[in-house]
C-alpha atoms as a PDB file:
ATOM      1  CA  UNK A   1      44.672 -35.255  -2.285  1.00  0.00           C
ATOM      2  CA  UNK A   2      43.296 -36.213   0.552  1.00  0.00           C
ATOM      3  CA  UNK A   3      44.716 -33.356   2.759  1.00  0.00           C
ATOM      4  CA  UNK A   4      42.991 -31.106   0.562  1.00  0.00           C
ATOM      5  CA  UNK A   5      39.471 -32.969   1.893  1.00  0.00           C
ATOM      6  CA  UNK A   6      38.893 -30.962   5.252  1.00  0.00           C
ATOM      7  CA  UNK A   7      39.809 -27.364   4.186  1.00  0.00           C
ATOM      8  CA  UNK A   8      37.127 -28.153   0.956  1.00  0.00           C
ATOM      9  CA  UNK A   9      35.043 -29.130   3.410  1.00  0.00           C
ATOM     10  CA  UNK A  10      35.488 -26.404   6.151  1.00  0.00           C
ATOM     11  CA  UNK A  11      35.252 -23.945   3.116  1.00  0.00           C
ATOM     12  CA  UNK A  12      32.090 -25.161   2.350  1.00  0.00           C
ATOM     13  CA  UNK A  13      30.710 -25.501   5.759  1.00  0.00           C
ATOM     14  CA  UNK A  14      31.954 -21.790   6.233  1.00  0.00           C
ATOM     15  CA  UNK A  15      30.118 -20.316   2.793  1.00  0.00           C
ATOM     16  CA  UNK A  16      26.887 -21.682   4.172  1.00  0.00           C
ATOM     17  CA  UNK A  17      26.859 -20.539   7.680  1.00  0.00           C
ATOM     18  CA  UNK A  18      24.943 -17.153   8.330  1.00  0.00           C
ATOM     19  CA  UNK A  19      24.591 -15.059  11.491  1.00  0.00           C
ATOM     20  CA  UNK A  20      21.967 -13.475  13.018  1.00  0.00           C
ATOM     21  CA  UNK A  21      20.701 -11.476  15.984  1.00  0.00           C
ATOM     22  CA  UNK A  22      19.698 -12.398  19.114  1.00  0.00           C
ATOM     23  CA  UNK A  23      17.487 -10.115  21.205  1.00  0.00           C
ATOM     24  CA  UNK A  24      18.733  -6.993  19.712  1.00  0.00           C
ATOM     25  CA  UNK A  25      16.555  -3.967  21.816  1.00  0.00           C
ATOM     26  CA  UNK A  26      17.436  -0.374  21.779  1.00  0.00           C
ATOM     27  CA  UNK A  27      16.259   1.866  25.138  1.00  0.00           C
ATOM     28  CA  UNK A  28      15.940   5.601  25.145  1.00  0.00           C
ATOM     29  CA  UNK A  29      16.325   7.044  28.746  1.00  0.00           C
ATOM     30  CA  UNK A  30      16.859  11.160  29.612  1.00  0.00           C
ATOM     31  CA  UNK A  31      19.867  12.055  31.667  1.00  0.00           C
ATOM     32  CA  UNK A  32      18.469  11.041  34.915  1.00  0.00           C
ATOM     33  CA  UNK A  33      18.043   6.980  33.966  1.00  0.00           C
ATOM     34  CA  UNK A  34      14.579   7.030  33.578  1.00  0.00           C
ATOM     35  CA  UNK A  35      12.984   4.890  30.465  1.00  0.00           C
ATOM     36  CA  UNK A  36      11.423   6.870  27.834  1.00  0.00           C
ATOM     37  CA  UNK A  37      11.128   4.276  25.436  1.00  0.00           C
ATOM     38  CA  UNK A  38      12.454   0.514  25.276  1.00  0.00           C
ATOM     39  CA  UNK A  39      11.814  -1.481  21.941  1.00  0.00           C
ATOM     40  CA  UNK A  40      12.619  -4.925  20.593  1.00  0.00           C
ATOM     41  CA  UNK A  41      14.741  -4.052  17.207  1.00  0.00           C
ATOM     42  CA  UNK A  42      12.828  -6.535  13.969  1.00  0.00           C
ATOM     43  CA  UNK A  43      15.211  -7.853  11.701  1.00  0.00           C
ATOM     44  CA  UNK A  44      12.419  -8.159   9.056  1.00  0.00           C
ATOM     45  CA  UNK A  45      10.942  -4.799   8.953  1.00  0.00           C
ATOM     46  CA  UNK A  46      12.612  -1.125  10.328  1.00  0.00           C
ATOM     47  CA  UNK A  47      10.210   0.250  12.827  1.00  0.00           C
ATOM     48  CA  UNK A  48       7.970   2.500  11.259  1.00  0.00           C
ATOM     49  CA  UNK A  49       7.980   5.162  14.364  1.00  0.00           C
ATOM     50  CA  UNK A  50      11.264   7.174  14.468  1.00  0.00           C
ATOM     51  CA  UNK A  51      13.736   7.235  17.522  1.00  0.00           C
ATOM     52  CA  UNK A  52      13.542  11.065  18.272  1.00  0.00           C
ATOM     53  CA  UNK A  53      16.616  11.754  21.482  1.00  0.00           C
ATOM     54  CA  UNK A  54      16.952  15.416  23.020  1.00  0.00           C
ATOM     55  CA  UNK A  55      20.194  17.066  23.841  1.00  0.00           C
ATOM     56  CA  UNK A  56      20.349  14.988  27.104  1.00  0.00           C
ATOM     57  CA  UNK A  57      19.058  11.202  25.995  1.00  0.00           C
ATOM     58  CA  UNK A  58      20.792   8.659  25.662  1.00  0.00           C
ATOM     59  CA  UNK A  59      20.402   5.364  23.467  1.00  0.00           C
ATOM     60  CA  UNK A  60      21.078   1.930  24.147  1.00  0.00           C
ATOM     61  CA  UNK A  61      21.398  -0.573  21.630  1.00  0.00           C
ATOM     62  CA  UNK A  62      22.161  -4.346  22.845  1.00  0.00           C
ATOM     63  CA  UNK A  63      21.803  -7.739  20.932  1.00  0.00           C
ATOM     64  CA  UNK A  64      24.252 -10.446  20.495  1.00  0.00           C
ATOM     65  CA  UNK A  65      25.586 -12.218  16.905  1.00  0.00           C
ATOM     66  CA  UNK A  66      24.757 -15.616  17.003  1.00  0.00           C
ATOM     67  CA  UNK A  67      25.279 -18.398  13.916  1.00  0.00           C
ATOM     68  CA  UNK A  68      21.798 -19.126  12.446  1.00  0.00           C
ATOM     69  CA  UNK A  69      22.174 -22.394  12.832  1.00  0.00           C
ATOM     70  CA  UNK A  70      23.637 -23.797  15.886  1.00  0.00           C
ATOM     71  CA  UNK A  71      22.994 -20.699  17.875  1.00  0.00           C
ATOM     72  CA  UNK A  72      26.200 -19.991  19.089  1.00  0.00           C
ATOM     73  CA  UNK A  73      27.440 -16.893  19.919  1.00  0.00           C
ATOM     74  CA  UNK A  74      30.243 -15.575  17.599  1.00  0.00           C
ATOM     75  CA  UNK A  75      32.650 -12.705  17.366  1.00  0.00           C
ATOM     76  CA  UNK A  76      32.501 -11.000  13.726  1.00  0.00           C
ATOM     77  CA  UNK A  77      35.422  -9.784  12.422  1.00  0.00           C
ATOM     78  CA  UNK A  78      33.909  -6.415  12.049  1.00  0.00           C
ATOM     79  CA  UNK A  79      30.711  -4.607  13.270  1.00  0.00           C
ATOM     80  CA  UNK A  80      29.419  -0.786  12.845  1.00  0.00           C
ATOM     81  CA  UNK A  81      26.709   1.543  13.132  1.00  0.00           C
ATOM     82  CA  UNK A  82      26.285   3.177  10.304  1.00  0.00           C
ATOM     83  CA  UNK A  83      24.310   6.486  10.478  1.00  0.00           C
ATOM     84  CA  UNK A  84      23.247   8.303   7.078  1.00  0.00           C
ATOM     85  CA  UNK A  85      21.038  11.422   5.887  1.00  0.00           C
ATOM     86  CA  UNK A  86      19.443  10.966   2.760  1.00  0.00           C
ATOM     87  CA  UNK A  87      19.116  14.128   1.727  1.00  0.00           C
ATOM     88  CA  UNK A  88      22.438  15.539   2.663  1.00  0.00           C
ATOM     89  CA  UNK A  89      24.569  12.260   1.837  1.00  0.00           C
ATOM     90  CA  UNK A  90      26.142  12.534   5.024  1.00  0.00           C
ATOM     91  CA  UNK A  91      26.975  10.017   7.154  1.00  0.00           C
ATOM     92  CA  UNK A  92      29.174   8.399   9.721  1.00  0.00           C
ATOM     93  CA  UNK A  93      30.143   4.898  10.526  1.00  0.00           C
ATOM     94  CA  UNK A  94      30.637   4.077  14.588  1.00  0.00           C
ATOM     95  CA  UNK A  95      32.297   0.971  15.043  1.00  0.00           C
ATOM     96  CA  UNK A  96      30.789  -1.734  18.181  1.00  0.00           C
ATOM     97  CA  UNK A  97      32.696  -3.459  20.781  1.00  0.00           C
ATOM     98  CA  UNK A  98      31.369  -7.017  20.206  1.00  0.00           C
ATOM     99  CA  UNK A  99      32.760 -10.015  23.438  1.00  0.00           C
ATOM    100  CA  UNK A 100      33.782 -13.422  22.776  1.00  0.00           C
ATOM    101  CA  UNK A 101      30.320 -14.522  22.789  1.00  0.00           C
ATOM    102  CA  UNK A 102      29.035 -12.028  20.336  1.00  0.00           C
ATOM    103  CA  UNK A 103      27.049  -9.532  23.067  1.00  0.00           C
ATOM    104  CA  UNK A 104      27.277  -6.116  22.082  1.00  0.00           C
ATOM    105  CA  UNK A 105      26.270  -3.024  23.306  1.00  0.00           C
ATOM    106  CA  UNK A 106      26.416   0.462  22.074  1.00  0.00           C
ATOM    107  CA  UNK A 107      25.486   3.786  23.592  1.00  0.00           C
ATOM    108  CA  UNK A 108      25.065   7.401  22.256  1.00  0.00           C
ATOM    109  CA  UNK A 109      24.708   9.752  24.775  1.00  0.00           C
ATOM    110  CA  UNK A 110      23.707  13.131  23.211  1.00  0.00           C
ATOM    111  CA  UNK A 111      25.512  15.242  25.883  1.00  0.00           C
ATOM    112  CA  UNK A 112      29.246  13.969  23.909  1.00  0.00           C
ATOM    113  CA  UNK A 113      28.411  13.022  20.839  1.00  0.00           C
ATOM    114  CA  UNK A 114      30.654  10.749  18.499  1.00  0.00           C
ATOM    115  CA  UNK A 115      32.670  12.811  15.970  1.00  0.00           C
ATOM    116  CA  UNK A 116      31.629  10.250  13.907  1.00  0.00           C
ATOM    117  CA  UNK A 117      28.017  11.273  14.183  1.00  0.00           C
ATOM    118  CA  UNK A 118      26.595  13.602  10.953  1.00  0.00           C
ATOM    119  CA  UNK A 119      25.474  16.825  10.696  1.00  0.00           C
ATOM    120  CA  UNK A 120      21.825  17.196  11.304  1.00  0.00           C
ATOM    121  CA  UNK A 121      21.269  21.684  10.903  1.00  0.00           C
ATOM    122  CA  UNK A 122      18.097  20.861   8.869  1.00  0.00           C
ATOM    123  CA  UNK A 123      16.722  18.513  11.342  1.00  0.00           C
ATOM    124  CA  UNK A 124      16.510  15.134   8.938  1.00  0.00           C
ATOM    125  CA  UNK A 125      16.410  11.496   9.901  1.00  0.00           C
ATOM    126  CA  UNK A 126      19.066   9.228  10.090  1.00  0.00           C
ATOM    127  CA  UNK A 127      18.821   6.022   8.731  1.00  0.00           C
ATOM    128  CA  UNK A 128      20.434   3.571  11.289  1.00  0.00           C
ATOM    129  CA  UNK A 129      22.171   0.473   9.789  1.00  0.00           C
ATOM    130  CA  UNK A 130      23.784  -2.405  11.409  1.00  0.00           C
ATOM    131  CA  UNK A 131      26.753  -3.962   9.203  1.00  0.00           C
ATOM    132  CA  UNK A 132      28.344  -7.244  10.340  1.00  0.00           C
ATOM    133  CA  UNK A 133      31.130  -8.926   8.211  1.00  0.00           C
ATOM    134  CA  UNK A 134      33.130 -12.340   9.093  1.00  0.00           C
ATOM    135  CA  UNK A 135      35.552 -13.840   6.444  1.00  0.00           C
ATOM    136  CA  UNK A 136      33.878 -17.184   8.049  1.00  0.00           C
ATOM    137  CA  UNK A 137      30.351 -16.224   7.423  1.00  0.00           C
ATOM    138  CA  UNK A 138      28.386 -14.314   4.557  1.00  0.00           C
ATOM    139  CA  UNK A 139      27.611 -10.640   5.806  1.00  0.00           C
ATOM    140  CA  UNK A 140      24.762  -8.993   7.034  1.00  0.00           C
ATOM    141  CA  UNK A 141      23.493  -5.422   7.044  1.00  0.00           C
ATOM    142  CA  UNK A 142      20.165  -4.631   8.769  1.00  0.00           C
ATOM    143  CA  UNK A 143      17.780  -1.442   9.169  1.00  0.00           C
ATOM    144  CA  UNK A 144      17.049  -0.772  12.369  1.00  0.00           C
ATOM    145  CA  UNK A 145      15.527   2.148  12.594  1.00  0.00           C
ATOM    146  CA  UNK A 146      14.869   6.211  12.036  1.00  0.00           C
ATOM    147  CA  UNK A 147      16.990   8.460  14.122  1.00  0.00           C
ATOM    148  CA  UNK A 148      15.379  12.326  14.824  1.00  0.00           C
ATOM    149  CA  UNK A 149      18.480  14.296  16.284  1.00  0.00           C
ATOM    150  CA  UNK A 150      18.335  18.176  17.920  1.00  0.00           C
ATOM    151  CA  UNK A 151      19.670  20.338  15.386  1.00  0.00           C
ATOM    152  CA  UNK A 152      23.641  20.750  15.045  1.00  0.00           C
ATOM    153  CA  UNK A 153      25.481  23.527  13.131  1.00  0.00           C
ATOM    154  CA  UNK A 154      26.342  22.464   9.254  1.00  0.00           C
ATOM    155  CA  UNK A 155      29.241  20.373   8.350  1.00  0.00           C
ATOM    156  CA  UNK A 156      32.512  22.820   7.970  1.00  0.00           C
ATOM    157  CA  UNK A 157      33.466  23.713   3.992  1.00  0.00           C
ATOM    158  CA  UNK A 158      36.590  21.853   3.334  1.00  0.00           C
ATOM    159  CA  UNK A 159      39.104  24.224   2.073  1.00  0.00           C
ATOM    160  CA  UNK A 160      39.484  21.839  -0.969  1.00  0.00           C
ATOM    161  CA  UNK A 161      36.174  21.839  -2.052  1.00  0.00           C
ATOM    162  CA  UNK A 162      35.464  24.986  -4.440  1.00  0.00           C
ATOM    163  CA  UNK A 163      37.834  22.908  -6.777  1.00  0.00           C
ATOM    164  CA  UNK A 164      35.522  20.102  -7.134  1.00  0.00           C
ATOM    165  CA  UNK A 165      32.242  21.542  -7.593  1.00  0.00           C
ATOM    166  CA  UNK A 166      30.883  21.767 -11.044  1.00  0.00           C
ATOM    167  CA  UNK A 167      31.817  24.311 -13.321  1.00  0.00           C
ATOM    168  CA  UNK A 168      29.863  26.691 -15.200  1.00  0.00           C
ATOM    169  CA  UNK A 169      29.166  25.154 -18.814  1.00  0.00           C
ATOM    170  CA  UNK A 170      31.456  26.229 -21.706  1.00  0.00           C
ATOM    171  CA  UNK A 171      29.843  28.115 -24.435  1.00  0.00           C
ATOM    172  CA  UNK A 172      31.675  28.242 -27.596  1.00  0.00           C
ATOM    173  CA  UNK A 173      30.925  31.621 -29.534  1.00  0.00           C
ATOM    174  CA  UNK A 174      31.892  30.964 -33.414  1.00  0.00           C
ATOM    175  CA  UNK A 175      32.831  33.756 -35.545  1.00  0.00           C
ATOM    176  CA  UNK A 176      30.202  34.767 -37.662  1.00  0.00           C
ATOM    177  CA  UNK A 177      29.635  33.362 -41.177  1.00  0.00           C
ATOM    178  CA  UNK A 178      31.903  35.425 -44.113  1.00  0.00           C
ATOM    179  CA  UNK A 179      29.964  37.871 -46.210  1.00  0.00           C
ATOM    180  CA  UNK A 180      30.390  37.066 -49.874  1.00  0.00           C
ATOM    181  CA  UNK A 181      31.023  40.061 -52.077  1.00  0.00           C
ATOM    182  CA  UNK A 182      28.372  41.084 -54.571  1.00  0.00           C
ATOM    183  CA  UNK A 183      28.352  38.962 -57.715  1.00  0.00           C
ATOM    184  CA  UNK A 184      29.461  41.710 -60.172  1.00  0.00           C
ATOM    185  CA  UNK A 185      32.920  42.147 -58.140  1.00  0.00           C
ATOM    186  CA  UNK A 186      32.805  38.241 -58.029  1.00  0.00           C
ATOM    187  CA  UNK A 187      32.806  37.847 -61.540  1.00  0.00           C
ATOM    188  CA  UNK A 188      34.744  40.996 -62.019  1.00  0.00           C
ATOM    189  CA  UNK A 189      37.876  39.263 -59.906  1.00  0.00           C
ATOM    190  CA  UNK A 190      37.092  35.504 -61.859  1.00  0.00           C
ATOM    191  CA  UNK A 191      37.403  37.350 -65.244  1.00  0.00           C
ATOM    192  CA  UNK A 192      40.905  39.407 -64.275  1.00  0.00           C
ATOM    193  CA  UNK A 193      42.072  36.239 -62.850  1.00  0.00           C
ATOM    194  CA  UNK A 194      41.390  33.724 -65.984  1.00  0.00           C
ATOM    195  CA  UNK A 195      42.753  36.682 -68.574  1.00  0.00           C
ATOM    196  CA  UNK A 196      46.898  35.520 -68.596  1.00  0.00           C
ATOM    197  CA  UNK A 197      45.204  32.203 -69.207  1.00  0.00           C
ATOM    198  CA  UNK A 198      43.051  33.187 -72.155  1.00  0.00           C
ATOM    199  CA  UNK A 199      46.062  35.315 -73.690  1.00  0.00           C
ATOM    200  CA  UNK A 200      48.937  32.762 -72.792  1.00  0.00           C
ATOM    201  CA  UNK A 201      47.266  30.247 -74.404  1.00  0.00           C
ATOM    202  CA  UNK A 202      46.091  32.268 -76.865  1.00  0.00           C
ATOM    203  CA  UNK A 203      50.242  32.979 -77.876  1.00  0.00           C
ATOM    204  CA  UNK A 204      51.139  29.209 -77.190  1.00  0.00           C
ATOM    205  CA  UNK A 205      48.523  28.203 -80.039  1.00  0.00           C
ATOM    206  CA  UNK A 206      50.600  30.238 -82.246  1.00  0.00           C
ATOM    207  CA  UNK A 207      53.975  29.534 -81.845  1.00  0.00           C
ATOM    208  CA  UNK A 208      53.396  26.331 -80.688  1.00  0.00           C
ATOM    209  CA  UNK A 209      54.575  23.129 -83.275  1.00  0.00           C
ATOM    210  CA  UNK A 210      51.417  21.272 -84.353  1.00  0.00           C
ATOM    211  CA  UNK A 211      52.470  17.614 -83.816  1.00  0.00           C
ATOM    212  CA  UNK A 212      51.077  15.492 -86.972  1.00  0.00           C
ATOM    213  CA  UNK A 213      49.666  12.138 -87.195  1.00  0.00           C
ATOM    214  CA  UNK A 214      48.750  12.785 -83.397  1.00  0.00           C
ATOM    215  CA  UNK A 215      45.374  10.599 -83.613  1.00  0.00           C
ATOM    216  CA  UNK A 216      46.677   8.108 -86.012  1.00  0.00           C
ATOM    217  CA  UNK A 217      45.805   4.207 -84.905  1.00  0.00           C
ATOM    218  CA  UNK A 218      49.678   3.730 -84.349  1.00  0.00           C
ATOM    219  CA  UNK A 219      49.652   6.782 -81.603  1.00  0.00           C
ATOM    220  CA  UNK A 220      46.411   7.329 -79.810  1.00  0.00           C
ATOM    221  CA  UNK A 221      46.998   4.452 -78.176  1.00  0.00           C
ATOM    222  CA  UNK A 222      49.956   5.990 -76.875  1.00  0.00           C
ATOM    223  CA  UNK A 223      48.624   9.119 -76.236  1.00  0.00           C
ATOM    224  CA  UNK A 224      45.351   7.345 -74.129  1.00  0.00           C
ATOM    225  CA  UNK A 225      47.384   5.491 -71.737  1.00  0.00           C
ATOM    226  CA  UNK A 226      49.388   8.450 -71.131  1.00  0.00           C
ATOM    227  CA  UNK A 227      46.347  10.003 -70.334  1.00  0.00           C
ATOM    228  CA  UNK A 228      45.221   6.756 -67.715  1.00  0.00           C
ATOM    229  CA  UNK A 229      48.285   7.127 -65.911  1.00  0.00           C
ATOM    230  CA  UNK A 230      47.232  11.120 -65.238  1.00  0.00           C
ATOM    231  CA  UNK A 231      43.975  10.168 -64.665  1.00  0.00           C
ATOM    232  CA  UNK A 232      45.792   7.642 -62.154  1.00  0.00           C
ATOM    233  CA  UNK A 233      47.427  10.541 -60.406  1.00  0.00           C
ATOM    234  CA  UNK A 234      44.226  12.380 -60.163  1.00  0.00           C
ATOM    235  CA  UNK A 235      42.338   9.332 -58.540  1.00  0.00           C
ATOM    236  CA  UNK A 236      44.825   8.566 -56.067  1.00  0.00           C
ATOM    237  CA  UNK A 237      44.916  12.303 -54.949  1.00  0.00           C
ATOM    238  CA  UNK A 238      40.611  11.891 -54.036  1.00  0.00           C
ATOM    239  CA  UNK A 239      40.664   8.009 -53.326  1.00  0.00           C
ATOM    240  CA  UNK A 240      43.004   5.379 -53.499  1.00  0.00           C
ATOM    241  CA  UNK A 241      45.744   4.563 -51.218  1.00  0.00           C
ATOM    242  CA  UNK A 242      49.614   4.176 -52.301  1.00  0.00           C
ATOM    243  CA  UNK A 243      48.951   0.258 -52.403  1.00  0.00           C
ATOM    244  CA  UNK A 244      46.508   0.911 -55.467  1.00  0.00           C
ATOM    245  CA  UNK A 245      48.388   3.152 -57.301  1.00  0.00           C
ATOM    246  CA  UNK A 246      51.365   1.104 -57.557  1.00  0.00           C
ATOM    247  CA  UNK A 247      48.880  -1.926 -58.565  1.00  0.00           C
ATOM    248  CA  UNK A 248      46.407   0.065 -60.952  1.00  0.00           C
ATOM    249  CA  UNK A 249      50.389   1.634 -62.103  1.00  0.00           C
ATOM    250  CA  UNK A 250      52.227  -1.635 -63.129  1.00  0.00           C
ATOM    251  CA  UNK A 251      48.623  -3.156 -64.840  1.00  0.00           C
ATOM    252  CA  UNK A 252      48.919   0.086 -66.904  1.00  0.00           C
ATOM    253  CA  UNK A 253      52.947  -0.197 -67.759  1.00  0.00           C
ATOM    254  CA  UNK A 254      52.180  -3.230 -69.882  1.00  0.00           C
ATOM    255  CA  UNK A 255      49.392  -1.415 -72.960  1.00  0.00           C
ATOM    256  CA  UNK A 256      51.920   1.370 -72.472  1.00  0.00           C
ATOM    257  CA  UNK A 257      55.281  -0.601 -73.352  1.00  0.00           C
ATOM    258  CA  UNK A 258      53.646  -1.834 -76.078  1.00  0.00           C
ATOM    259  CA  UNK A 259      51.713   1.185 -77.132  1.00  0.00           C
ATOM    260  CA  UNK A 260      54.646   3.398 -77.010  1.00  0.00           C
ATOM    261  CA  UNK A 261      56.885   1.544 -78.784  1.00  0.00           C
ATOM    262  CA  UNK A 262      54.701   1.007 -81.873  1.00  0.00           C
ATOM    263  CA  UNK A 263      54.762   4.711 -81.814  1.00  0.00           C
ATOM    264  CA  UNK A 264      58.218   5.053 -81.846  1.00  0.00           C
ATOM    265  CA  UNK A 265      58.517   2.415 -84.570  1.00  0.00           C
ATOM    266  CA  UNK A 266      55.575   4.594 -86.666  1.00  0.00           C
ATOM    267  CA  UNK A 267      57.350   7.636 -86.684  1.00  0.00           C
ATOM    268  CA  UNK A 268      60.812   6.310 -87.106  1.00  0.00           C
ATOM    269  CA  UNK A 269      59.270   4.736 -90.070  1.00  0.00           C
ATOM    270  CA  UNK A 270      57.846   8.010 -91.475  1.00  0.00           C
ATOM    271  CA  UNK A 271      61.042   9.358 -90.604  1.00  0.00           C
ATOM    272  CA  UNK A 272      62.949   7.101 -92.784  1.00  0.00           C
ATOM    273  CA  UNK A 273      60.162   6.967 -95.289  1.00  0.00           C
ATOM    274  CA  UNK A 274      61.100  10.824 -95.677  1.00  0.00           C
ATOM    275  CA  UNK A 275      64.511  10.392 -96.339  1.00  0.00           C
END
């Protein structure tokens, strides 16, 4: 337990310590060393005049990474220059060179560009960003400034990227809607089509036997709950589930036990009444 006291407490001590810069200053001199411009960079607000270098400048950037609050100098565990066009989405990250003691110092001389530097053929600013992480401290990103570069040919077309550009939209084309015949033909083809019905039934009445005694109170019964268990059959077909049916099915099998066999015992009785 009580080993566990100084890493809490380093942990803790570590969450709440913060870094900051110390005179951070950019300078802007042509290719001869001569000062066209020299700046002190605000961490509270980006300065509202853009850095503008020619094809020969070159920029200096210098500050040191300090702890907020004991001032000493520290070396992050990472540190880059990130460079972005907003309009374009392009941009590049440079990593810095930062001591010991937390000086750094970067320079971007336009006569050899870093590869890392974007694309500029329509002549945009670049938004310069400082990013500083440290597992020991909480990390820090700050806007330094607006960077005007001379205008460079357009990024190169990777050879993968036709696949990933949008595709024209799908449009569905739906057959069009079936003409209906004209009703005379319509009720020309229902009439030849319910004819063997008409006559077969037609037939069937006549040769058919005529069951007697069919709505007596002994066998309608009978007869009804033959007719719930098709009705049943029909329901489950538009509705119910298996589940049902067998339920709704076995409730029914009791009226028609009994219901069937007090017709069986009223015609056996007429049958034996005959004799």
């Amino acid at each position: 337990m009580f080993s566990l006291l100084p890493v809490l407490l380093l942990a803790v001590s570590a969450q709440a310590s913060k870094l900051t810069l110390q005179s951070p200053r950019f300078v802007v001199s042509d290719s001869t060393g001569s000062q066209l411009r020299s700046e002190p960079v605000s961490l509270v607000h980006k300065s509202s005049t853009p850095v503008e270098l020619s094809k020969t400048d070159i920029l200096k950037l210098t500050f040191q990474v300090i702890e907020k609050e004991s001032g000493k100098g520290v070396q992050p565990h990472q540190t880059f220059i990130r460079f972005y066009d907003e309009k374009s989405n392009e941009e590049g990250i440079q990593p810095v060179r930062v001591s010991a003691g937390g000086k750094a110092k970067f320079d971007l001389n336009m006569n050899k560009p870093p590869l890392s530097l974007p694309p500029t053929p329509t002549g945009n600013p670049l938004k310069v960003t400082l990013l500083i992480g440290s597992p020991l401290h909480d990390p820090i990103s700050i806007e330094l400034f607006d960077l005007i570069l001379p205008r460079s040919q357009a990024a190169p077309e990777h050879p993968g990227e036709a696949s990933y550009r949008p595709l024209p939209p799908i449009e569905h084309t739906f057959r069009p809607d079936h003409k209906l015949p004209p009703r005379p033909i319509s009720l020309v083809s229902a009439v030849l089509t319910l004819a063997p019905w008409v006559v077969l039934l037609s037939l069937w009445s006549q040769v058919a036997p005529r069951p007697a005694r069919l709505f007596s109170p002994s066998i309608l019964p009978f007869i009804l709950s033959l007719g719930a268990f098709e009705g049943l059959l029909f329901w489950y077909w538009v509705d119910l589930k298996l589940g049902q049916v067998l339920l709704y099915g076995a409730i029914l099998t009791i009226p028609t036990v009994f219901a069937g066999k007090t017709a069986l015992a009223s015609i056996g009785s007429r049958r034996l009444g005959k004799k």
